[in-house]
Protein backbone atom coordinates (compact mmCIF):
# COMPACT_ATOMS: atom_id res chain seq x y z
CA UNK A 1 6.06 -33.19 37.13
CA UNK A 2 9.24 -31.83 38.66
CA UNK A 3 12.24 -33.32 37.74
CA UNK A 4 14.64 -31.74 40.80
CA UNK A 5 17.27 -29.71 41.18
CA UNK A 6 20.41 -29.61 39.40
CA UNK A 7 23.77 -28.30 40.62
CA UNK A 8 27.28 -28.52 38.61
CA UNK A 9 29.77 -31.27 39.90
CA UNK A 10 26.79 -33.72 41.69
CA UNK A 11 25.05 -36.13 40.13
CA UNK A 12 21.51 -35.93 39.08
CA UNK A 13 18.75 -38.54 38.21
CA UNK A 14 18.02 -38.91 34.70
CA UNK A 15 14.78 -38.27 33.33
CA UNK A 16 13.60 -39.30 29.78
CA UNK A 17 10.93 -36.73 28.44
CA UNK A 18 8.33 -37.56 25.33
CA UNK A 19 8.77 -35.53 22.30
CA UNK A 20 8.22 -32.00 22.21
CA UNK A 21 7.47 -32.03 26.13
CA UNK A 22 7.30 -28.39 27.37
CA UNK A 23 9.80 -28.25 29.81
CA UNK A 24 10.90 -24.90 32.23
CA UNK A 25 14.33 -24.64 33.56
CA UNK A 26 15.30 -21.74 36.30
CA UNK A 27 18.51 -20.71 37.15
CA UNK A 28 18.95 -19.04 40.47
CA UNK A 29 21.78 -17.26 41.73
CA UNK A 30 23.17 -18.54 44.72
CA UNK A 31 21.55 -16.30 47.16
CA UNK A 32 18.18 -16.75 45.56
CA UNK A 33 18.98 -20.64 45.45
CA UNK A 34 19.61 -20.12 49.54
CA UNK A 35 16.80 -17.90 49.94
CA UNK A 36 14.11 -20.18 48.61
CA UNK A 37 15.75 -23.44 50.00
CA UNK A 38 16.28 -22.08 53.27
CA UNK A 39 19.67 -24.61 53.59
CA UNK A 40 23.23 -23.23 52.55
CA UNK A 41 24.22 -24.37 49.04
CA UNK A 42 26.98 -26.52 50.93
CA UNK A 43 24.64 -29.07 52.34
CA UNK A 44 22.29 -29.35 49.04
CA UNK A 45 22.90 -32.24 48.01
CA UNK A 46 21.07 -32.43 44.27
CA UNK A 47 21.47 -36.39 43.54
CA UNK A 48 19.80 -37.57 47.16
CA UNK A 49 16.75 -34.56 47.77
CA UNK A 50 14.05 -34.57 46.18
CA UNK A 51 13.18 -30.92 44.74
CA UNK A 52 9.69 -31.72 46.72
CA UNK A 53 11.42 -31.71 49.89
CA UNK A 54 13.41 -28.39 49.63
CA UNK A 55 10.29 -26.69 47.30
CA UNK A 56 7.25 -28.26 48.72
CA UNK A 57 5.60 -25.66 46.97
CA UNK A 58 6.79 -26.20 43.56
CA UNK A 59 4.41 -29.32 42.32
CA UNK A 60 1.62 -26.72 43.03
CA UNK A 61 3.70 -24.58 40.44
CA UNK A 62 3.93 -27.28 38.25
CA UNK A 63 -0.14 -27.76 38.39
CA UNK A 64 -0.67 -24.27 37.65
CA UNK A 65 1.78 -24.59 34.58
CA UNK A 66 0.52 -27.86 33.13
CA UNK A 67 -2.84 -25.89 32.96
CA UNK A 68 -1.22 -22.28 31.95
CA UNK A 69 -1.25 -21.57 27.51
CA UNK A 70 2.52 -21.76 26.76
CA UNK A 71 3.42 -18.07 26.20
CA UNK A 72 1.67 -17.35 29.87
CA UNK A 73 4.51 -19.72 31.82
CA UNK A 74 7.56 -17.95 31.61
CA UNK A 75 5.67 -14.72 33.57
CA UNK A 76 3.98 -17.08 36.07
CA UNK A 77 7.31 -18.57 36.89
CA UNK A 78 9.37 -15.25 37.34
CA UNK A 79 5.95 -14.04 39.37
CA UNK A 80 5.93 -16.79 41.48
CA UNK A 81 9.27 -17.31 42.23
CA UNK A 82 9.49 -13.25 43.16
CA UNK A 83 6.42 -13.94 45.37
CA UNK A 84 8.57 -16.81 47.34
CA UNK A 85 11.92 -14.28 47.59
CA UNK A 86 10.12 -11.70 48.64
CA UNK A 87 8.74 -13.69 51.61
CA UNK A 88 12.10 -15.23 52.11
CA UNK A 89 15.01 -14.43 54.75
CA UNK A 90 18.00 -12.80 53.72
CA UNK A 91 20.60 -15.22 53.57
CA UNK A 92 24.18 -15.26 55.11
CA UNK A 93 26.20 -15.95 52.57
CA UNK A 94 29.98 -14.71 52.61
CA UNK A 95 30.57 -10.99 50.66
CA UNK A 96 34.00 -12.72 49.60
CA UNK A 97 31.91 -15.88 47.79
CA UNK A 98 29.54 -13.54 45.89
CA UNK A 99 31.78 -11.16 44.90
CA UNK A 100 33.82 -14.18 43.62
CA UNK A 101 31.07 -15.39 41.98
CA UNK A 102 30.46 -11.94 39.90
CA UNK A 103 34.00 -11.81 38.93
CA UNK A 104 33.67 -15.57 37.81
CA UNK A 105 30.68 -15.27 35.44
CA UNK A 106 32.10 -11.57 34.18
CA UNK A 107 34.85 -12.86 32.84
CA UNK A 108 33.73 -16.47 31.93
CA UNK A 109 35.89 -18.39 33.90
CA UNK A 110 39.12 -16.87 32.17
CA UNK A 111 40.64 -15.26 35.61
CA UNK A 112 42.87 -17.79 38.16
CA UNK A 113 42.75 -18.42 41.17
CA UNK A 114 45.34 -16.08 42.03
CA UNK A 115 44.11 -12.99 40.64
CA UNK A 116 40.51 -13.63 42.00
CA UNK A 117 42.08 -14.01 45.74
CA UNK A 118 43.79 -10.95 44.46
CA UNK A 119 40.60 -9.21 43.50
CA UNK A 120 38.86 -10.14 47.15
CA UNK A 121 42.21 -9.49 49.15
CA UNK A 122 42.28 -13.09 50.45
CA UNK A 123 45.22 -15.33 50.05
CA UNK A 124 43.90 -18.22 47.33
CA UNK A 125 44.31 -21.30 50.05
CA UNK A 126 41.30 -18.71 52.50
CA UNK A 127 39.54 -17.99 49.07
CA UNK A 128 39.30 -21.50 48.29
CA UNK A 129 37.89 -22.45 52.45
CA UNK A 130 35.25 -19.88 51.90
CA UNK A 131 33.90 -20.91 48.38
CA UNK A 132 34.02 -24.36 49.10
CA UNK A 133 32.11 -23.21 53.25
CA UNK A 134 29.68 -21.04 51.28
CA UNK A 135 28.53 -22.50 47.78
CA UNK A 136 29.87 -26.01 48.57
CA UNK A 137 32.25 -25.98 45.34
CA UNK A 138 35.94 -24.36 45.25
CA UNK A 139 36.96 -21.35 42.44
CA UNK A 140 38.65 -23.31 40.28
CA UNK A 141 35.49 -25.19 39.81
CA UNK A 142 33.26 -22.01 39.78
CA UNK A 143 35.49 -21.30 36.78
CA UNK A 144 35.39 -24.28 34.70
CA UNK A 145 31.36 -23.69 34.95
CA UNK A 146 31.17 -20.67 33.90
CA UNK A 147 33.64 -20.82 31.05
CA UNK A 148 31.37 -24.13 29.64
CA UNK A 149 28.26 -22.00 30.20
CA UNK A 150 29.96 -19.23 27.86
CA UNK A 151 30.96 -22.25 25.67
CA UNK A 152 27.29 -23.70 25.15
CA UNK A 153 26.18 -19.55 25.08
CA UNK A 154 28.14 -19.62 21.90
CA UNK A 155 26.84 -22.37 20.65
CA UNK A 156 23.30 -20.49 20.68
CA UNK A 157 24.45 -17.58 19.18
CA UNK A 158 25.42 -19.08 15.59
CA UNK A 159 29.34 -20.02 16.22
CA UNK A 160 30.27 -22.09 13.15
CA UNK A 161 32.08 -24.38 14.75
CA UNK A 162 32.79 -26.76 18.03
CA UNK A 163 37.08 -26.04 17.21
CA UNK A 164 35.42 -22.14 17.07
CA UNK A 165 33.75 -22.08 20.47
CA UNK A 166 36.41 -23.56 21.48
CA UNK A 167 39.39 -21.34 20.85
CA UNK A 168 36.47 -18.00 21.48
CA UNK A 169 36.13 -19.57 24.94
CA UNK A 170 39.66 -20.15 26.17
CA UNK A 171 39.91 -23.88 25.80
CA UNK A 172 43.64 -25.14 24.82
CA UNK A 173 41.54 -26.97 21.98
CA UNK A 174 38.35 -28.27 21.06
CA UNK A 175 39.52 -31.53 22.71
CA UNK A 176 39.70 -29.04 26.04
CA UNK A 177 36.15 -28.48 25.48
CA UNK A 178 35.03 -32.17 24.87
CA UNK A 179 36.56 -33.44 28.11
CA UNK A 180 34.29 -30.96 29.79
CA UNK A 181 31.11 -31.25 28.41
CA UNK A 182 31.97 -34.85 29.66
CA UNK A 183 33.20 -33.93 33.21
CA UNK A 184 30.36 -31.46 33.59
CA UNK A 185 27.42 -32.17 31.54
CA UNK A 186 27.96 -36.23 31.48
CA UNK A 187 27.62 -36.18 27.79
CA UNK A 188 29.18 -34.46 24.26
CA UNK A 189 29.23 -31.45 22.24
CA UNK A 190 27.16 -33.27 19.66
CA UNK A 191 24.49 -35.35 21.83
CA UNK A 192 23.95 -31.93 24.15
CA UNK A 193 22.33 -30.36 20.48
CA UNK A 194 20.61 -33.35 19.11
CA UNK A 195 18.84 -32.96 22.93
CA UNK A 196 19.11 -29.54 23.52
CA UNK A 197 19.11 -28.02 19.62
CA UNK A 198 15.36 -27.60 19.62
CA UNK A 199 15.21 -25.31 22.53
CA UNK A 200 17.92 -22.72 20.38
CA UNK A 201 15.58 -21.91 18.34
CA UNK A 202 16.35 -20.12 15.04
CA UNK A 203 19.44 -19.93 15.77
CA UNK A 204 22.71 -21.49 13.68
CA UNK A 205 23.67 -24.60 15.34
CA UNK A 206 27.70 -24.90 15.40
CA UNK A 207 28.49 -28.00 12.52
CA UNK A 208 30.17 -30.64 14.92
């Protein structure tokens, strides 16, 4: 089945999966996200389109993986996703946004606002209009992704601690990072491992 697509900062059904349900997740950059959507990021709305709508092609996908051996899915998914970019336009998405975007997820979130307009030679209030024009979401928000991404990154790799990740990924406190899971992921440090634990696997899970 495919559950849909999921974007930070909008709301996404919830699905409830069996035990030890194989499950694949992608994550696209945003010009691969616009390529294979064909609709700029700022009009995808995740909570109210279906995935089928945007992808009609992906339940075939999703066919072909229900009846693909385990270790065989990850390589038909990266082959058939090259397959669709390679047939795809070339977006039109803003230089400024992307190189934004690089800076962002380089430095985990930990650079302002300021010094990323710096970085782009905009002024942060134009910086701001073309994030939010292009990728539908501002920098400041861009930021507070990618420096939770980092957070739950750390959590893979064997941290020993939530109050660890934490102060490693430029939180105030581990109280920082709590309020964020919530804002961002809808749930906590400790019920994002007891669903997502099994997928770091062999790997030290952080004590809570």
């Amino acid at each position: 089945m495919v559950t849909g697509m999921m974007r930070p900062g909008t709301a996404t059904p919830s699905v409830v999966l069996r035990p030890h349900q194989p499950m694949v997740y992608v994550e696209l950059s945003p010009v691969a996200a616009q390529r294979l959507t064909a609709v700029p990021l700022s009009e995808v709305d995740a909570g109210g389109v279906s995935a089928d709508v945007l992808l009609p092609w992906v339940s075939r996908l999703s066919e072909e993986l229900a009846a693909c051996p385990a270790d065989q899915r990850g390589p038909l998914v990266r082959r058939r996703l090259l397959e669709r970019l390679l047939r795809a336009d070339q977006p039109d998405v803003s230089r400024y946004a992307l190189e934004t975007l690089k800076i962002i997820q380089a430095s985990h979130g930990q650079v302002s606002v300021e010094d990323l307009a710096r970085h782009v030679h905009l002024s942060p209030r134009r910086l701001r209009q073309v994030m939010q024009s292009a990728v539908g979401i501002s920098p400041k928000f861009a930021s507070r992704v990618a420096r939770l991404s980092a957070a739950v990154r750390r959590a893979g790799d064997g941290a020993g601690s939530w109050a660890q990740i934490a102060a490693e990924s430029a939180y105030h406190d581990q109280s920082h990072l709590v309020r964020d899971f919530h804002d961002l992921m809808r749930t906590t440090p400790t019920a994002w491992l007891a669903e997502e634990g099994r997928n770091l696997q062999g790997r030290r899970l952080p004590s809570p």
